[in-house]
N, C-alpha and C. Protein backbone atom coordinates (compact mmCIF):
# COMPACT_ATOMS: atom_id res chain seq x y z
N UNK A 1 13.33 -7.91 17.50
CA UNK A 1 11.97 -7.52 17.10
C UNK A 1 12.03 -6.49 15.98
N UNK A 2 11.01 -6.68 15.15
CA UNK A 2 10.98 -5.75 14.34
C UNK A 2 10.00 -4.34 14.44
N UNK A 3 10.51 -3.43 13.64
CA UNK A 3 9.68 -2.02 14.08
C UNK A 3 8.31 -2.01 14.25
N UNK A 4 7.71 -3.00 13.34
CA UNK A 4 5.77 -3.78 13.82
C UNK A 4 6.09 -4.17 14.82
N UNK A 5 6.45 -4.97 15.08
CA UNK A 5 6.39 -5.77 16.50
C UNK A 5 6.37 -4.77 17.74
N UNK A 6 7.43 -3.89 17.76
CA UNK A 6 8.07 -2.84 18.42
C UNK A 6 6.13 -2.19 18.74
N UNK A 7 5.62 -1.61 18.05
CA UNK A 7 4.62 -1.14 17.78
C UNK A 7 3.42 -1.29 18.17
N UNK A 8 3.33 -3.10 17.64
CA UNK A 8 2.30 -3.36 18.49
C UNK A 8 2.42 -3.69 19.84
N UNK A 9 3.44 -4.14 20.31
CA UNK A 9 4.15 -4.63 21.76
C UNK A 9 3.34 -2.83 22.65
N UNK A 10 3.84 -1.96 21.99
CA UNK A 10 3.48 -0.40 22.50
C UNK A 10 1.89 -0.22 23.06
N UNK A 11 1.13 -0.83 21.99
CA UNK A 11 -0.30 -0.56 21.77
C UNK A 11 -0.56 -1.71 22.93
N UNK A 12 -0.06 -2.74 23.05
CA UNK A 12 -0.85 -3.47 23.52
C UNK A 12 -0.22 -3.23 25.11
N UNK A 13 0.72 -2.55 25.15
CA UNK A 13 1.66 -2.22 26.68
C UNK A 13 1.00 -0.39 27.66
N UNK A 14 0.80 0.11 26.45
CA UNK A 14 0.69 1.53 26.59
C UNK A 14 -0.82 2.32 26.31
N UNK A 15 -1.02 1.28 25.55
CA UNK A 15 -2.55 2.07 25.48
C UNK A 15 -4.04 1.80 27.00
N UNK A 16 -4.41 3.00 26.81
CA UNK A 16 -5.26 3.35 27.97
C UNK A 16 -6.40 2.45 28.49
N UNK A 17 -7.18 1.42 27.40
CA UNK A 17 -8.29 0.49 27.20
C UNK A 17 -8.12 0.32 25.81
N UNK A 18 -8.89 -1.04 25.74
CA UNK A 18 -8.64 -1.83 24.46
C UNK A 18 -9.06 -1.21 23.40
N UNK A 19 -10.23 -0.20 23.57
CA UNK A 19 -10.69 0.96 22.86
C UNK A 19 -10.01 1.44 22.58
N UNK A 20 -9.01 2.38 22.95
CA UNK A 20 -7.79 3.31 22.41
C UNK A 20 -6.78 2.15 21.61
N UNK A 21 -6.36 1.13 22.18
CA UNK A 21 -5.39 0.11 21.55
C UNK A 21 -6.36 -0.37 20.27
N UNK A 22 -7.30 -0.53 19.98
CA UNK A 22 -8.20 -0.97 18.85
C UNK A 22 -7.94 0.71 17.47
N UNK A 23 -8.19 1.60 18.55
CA UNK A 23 -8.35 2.82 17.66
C UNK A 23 -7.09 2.99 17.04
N UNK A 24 -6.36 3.25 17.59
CA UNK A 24 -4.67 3.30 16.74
C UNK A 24 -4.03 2.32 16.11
N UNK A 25 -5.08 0.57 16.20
CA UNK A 25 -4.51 0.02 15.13
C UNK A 25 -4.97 0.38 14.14
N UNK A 26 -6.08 0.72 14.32
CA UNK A 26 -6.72 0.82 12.89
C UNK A 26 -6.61 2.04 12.01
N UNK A 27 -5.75 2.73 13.07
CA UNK A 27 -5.33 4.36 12.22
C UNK A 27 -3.79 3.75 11.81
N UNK A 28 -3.18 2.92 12.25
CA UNK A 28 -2.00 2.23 11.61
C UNK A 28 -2.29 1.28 10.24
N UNK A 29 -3.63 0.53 10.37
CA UNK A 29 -3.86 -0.19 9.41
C UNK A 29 -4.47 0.88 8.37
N UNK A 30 -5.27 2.05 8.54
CA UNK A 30 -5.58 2.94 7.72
C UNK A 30 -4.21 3.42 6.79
N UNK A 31 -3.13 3.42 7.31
CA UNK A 31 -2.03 4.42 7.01
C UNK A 31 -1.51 2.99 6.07
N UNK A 32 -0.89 1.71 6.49
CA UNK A 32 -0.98 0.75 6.01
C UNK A 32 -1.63 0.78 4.64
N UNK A 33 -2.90 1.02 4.58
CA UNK A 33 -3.29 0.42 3.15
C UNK A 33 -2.93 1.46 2.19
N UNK A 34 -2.86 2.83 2.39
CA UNK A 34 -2.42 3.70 1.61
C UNK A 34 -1.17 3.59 1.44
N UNK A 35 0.22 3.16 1.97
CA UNK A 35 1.38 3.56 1.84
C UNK A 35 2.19 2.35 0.98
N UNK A 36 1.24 0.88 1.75
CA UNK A 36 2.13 -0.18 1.44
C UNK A 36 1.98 -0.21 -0.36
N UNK A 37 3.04 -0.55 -1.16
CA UNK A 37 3.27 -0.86 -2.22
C UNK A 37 2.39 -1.60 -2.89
N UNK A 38 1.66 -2.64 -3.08
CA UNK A 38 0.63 -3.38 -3.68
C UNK A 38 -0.97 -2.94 -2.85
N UNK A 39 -1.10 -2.25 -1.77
CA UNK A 39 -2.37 -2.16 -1.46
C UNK A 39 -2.81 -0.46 -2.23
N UNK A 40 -1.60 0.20 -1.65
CA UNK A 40 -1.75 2.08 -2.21
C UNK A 40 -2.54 2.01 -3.45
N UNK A 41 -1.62 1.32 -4.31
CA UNK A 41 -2.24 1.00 -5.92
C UNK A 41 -3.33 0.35 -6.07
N UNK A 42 -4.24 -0.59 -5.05
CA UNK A 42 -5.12 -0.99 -5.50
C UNK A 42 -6.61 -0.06 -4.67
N UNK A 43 -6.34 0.86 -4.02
CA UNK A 43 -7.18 1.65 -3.25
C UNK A 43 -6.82 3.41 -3.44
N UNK A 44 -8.08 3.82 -4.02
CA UNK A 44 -7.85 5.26 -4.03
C UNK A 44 -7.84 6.36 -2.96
N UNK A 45 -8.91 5.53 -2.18
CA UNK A 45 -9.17 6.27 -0.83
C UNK A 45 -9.52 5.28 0.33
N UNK A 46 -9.30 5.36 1.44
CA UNK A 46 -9.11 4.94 2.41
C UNK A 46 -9.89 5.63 4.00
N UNK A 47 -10.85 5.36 4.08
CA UNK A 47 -11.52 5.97 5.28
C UNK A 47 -11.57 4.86 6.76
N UNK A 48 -11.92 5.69 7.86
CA UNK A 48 -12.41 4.91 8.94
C UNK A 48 -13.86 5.12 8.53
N UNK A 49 -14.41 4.64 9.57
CA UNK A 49 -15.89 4.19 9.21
C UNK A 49 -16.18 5.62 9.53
N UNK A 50 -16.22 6.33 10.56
CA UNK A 50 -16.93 7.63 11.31
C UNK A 50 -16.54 8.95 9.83
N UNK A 51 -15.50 8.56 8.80
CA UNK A 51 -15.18 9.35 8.15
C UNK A 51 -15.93 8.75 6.56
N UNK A 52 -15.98 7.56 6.40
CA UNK A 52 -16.61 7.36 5.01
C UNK A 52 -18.21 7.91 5.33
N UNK A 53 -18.20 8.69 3.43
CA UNK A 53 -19.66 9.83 3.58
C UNK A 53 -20.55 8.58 3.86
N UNK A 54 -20.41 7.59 3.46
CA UNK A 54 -21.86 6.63 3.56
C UNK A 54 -21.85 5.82 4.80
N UNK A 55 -21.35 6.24 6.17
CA UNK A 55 -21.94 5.57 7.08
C UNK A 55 -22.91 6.10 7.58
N UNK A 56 -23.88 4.95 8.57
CA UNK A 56 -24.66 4.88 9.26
C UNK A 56 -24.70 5.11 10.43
N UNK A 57 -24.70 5.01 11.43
CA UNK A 57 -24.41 4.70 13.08
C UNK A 57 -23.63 3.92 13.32
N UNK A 58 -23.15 2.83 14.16
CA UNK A 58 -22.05 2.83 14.05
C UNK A 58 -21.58 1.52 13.16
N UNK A 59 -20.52 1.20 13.19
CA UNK A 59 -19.66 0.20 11.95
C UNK A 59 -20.30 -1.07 12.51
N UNK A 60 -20.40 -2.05 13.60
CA UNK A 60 -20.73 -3.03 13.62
C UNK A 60 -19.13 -3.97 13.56
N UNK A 61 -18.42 -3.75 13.65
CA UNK A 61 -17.45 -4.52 13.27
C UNK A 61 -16.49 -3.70 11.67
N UNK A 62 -16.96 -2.85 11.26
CA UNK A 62 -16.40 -2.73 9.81
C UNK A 62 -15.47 -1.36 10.50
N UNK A 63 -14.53 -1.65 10.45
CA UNK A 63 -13.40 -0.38 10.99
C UNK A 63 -12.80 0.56 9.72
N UNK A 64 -12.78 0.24 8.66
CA UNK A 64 -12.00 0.86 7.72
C UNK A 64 -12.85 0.57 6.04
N UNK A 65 -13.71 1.74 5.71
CA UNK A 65 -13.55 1.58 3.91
C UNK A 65 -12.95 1.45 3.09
N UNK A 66 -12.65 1.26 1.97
CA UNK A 66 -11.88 1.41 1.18
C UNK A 66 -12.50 1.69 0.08
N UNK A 67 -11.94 2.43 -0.94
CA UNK A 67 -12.76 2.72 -2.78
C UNK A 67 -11.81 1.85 -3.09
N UNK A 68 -11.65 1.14 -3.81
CA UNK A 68 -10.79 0.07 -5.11
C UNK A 68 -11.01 1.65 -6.12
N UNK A 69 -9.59 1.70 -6.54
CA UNK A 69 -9.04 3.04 -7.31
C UNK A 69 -9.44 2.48 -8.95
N UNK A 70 -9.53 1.04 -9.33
CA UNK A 70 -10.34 1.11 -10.94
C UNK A 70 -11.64 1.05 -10.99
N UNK A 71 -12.38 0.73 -9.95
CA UNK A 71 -13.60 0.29 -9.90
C UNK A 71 -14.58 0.80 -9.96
N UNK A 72 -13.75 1.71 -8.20
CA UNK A 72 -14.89 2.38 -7.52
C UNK A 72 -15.59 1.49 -6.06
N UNK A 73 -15.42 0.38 -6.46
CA UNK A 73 -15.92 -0.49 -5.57
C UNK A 73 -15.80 -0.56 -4.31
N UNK A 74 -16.74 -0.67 -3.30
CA UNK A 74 -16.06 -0.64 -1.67
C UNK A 74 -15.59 -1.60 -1.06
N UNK A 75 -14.98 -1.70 -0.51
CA UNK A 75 -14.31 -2.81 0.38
C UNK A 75 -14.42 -2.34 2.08
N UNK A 76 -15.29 -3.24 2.16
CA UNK A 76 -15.34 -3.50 4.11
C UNK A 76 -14.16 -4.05 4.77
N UNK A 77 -13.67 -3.13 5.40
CA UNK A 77 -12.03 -3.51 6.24
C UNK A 77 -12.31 -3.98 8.27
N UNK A 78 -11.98 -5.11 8.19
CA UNK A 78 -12.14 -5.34 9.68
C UNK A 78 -10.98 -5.43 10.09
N UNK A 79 -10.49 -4.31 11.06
CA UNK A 79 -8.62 -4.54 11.69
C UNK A 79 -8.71 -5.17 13.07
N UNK A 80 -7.98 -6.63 13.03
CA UNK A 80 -8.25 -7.14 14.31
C UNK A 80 -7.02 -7.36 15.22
N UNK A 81 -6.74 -6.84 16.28
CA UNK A 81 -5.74 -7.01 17.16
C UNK A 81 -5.75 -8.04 17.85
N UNK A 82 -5.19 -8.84 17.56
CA UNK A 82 -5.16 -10.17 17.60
C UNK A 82 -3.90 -10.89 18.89
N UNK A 83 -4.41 -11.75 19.27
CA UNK A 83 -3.64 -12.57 19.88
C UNK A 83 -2.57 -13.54 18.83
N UNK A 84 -1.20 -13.04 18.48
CA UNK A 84 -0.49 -14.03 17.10
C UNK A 84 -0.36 -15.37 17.76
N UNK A 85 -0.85 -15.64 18.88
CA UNK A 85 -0.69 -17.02 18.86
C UNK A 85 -1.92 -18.03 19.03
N UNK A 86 -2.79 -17.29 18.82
CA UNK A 86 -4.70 -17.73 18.37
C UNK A 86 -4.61 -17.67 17.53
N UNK A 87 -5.56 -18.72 16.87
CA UNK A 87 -6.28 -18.32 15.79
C UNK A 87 -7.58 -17.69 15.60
N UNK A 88 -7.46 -16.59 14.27
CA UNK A 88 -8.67 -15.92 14.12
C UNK A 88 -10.04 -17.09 14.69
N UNK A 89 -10.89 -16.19 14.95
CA UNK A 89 -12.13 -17.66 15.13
C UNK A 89 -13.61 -16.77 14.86
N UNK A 90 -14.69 -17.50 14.42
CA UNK A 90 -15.74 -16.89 14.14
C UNK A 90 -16.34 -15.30 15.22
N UNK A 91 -16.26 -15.39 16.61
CA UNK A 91 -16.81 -14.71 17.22
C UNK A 91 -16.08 -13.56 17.22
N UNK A 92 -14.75 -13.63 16.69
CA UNK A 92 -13.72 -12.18 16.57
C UNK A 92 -14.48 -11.39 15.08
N UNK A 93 -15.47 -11.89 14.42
CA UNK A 93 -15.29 -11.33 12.87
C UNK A 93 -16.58 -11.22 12.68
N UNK A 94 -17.75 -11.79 13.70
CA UNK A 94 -19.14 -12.38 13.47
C UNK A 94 -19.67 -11.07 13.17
N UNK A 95 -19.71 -10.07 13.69
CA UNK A 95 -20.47 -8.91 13.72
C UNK A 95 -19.89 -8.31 12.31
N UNK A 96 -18.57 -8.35 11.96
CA UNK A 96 -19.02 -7.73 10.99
C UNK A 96 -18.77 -8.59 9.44
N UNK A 97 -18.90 -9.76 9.54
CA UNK A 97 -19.15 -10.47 8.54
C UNK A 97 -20.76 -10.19 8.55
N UNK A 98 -21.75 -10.64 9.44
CA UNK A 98 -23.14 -9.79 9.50
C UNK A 98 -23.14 -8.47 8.68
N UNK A 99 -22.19 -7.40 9.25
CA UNK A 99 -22.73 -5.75 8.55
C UNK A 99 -22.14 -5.49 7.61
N UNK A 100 -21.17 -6.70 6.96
CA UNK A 100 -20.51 -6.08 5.37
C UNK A 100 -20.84 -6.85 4.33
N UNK A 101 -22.09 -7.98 4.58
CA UNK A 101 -22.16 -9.32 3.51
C UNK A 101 -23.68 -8.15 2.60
N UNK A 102 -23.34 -7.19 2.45
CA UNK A 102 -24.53 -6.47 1.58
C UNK A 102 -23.70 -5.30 0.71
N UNK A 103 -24.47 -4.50 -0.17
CA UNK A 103 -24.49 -3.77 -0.46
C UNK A 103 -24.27 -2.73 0.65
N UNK A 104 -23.92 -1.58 0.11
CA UNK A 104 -22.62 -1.33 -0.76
C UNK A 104 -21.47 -2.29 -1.56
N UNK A 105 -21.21 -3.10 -0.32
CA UNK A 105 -19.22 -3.55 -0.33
C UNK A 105 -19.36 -4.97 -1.34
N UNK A 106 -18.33 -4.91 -2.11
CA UNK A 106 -18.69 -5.70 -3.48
C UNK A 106 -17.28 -6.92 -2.99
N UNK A 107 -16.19 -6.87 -1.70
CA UNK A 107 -15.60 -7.27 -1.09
C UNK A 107 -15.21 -6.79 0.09
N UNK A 108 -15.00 -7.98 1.20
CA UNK A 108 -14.21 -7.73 2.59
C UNK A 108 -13.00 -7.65 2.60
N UNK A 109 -12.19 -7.38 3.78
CA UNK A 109 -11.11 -7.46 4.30
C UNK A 109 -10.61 -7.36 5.67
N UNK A 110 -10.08 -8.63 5.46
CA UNK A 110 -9.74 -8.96 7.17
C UNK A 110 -8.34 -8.68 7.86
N UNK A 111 -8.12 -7.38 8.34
CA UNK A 111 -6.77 -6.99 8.69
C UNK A 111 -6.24 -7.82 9.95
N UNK A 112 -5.66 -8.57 10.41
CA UNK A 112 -5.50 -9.37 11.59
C UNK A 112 -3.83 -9.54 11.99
N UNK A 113 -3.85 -9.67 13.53
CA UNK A 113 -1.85 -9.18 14.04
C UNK A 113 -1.90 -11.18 14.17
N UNK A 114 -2.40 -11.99 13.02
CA UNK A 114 -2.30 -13.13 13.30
C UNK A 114 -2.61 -14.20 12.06
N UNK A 115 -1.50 -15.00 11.52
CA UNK A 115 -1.99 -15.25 10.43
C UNK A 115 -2.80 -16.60 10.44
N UNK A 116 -3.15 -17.18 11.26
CA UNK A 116 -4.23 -18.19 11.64
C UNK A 116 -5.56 -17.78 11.69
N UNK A 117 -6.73 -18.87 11.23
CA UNK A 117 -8.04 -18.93 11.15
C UNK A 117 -8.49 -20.17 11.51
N UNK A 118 -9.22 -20.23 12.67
CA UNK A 118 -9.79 -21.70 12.96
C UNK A 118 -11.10 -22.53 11.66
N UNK A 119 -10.81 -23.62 11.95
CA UNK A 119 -11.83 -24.09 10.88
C UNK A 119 -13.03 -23.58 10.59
N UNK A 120 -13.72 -23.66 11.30
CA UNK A 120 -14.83 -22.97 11.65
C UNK A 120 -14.88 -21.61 11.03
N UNK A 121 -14.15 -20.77 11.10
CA UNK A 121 -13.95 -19.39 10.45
C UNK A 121 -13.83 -19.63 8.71
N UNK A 122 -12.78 -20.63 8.54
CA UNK A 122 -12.45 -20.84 7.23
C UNK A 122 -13.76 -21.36 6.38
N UNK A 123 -14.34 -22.57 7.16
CA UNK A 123 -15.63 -22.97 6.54
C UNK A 123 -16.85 -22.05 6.58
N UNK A 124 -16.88 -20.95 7.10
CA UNK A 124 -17.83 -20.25 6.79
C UNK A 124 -17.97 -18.89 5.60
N UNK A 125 -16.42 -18.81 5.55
CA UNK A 125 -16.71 -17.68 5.01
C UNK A 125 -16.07 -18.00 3.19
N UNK A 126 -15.94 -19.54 2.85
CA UNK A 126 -16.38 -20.07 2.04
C UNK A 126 -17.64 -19.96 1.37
N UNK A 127 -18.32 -20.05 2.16
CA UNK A 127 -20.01 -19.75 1.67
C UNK A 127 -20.34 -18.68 1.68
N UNK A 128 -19.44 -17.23 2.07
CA UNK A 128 -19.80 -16.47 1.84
C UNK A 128 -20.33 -15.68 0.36
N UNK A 129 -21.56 -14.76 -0.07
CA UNK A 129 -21.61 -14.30 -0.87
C UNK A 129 -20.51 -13.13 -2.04
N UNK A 130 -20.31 -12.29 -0.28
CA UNK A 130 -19.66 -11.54 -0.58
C UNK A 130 -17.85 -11.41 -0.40
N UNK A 131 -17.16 -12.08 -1.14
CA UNK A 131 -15.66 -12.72 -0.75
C UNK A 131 -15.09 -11.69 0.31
N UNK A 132 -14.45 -12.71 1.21
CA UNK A 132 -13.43 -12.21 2.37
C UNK A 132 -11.65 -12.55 2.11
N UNK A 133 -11.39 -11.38 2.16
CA UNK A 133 -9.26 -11.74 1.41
C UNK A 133 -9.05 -11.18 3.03
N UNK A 134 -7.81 -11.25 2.88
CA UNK A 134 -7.06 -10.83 4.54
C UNK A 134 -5.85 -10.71 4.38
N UNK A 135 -5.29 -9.95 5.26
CA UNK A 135 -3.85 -9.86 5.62
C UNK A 135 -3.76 -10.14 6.86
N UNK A 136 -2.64 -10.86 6.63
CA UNK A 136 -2.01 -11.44 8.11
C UNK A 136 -0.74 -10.66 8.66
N UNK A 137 0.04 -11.08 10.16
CA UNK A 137 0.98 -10.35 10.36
C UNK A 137 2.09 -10.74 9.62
N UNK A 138 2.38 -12.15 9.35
CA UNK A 138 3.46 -12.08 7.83
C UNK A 138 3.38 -11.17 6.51
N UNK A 139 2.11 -11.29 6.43
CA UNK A 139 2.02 -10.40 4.96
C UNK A 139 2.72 -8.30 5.45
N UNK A 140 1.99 -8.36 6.91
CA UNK A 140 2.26 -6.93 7.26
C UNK A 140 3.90 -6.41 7.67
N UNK A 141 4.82 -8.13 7.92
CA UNK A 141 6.08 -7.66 8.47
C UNK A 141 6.45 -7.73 7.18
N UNK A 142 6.18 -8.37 6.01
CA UNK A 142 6.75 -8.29 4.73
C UNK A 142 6.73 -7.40 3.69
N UNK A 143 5.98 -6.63 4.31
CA UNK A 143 5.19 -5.29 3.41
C UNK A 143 6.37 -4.24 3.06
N UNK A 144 6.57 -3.42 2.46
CA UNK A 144 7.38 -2.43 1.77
C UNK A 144 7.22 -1.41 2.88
N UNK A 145 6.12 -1.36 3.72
CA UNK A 145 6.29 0.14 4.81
C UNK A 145 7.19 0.06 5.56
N UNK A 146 7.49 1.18 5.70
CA UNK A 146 8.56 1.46 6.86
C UNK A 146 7.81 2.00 7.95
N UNK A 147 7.85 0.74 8.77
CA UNK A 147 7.16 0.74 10.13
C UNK A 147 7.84 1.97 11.21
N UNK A 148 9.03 2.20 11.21
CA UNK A 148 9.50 2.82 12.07
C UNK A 148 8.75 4.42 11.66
N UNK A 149 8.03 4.66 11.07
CA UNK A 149 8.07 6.10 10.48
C UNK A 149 6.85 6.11 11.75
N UNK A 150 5.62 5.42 11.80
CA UNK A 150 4.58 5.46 12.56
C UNK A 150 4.90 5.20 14.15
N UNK A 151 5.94 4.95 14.71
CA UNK A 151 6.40 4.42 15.94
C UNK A 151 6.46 5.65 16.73
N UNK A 152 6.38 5.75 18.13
CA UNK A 152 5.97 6.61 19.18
C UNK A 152 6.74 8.00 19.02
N UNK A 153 8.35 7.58 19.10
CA UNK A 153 8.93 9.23 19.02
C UNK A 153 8.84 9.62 17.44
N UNK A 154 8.53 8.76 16.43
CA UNK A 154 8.30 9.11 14.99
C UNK A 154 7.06 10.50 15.30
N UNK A 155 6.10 9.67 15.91
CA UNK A 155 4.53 10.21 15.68
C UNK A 155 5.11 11.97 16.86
N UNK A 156 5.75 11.85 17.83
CA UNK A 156 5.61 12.76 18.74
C UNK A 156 6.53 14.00 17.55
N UNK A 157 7.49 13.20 17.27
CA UNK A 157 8.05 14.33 16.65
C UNK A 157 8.15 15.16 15.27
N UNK A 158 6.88 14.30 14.38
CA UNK A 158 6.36 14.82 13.44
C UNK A 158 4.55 14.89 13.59
């Protein structure tokens, strides 16, 4: 296994409710978009929702902002802890394909521990207005981070 794997195996073994296992992916996928090599560079700043100045109550599904660092532009981040041997499917993404297809966010993003999408998912968000890109868990074991830095005695002892 690799140090992701290692990681999420943790979250999904060790964490308290799916709430806490949801919250620390997405403070992993937060850390993720800043560190990895092709995302750092395309994002200046990187918030959870409770921390970007322009939220509302709560996210609806949208776990993570992003600024695009030439733009300015926002990007709606959904981090989904996923079953890798499902495929994504509409009712995992529905809520917040609903709260990110507007203004502000000029694009989505679908963080997922799974690189499958059922048809149904794929054919809809075709028609979407506002484009949806994603990372899958191939793209995340292939990534330039060094996973081990975020891993349990990493985090305890720094």
């Amino acid at each position: 296994m690799t140090a992701l794997e290692d990681l999420l195996d943790d979250y999904l073994l060790r964490s308290e409710s799916e709430t806490d296992r949801d919250e620390k992916f997405e403070e992993l996928m937060k850390a993720f978009l800043r560190s990895d090599a092709e995302w750092a560079g395309a994002f200046d700043t990187v918030w959870s929702w409770d921390e970007w100045p322009g939220h509302e109550g709560p996210g609806n599904g949208i776990s993570l902002v992003a600024r695009e660092q030439d733009t300015e532009n926002l990007v709606a981040v959904r981090c989904a802890f996923h079953d890798p041997a499902r495929p994504l499917s509409r009712p995992d993404v529905a809520a917040f394909l609903a709260a990110s297809n507007k203004a502000p966010f000029t694009t989505r993003l679908v963080v997922a521990t799974t690189d499958t999408w059922d048809k149904e998912l794929e054919d809809l968000i075709q028609d979407e207005k506002i484009p949806v890109n994603r990372i899958g868990l191939t793209r995340m074991l292939d990534s330039s981070v060094d996973w081990a830095r975020f891993g349990p005695a990493a985090m305890a002892a720094g």
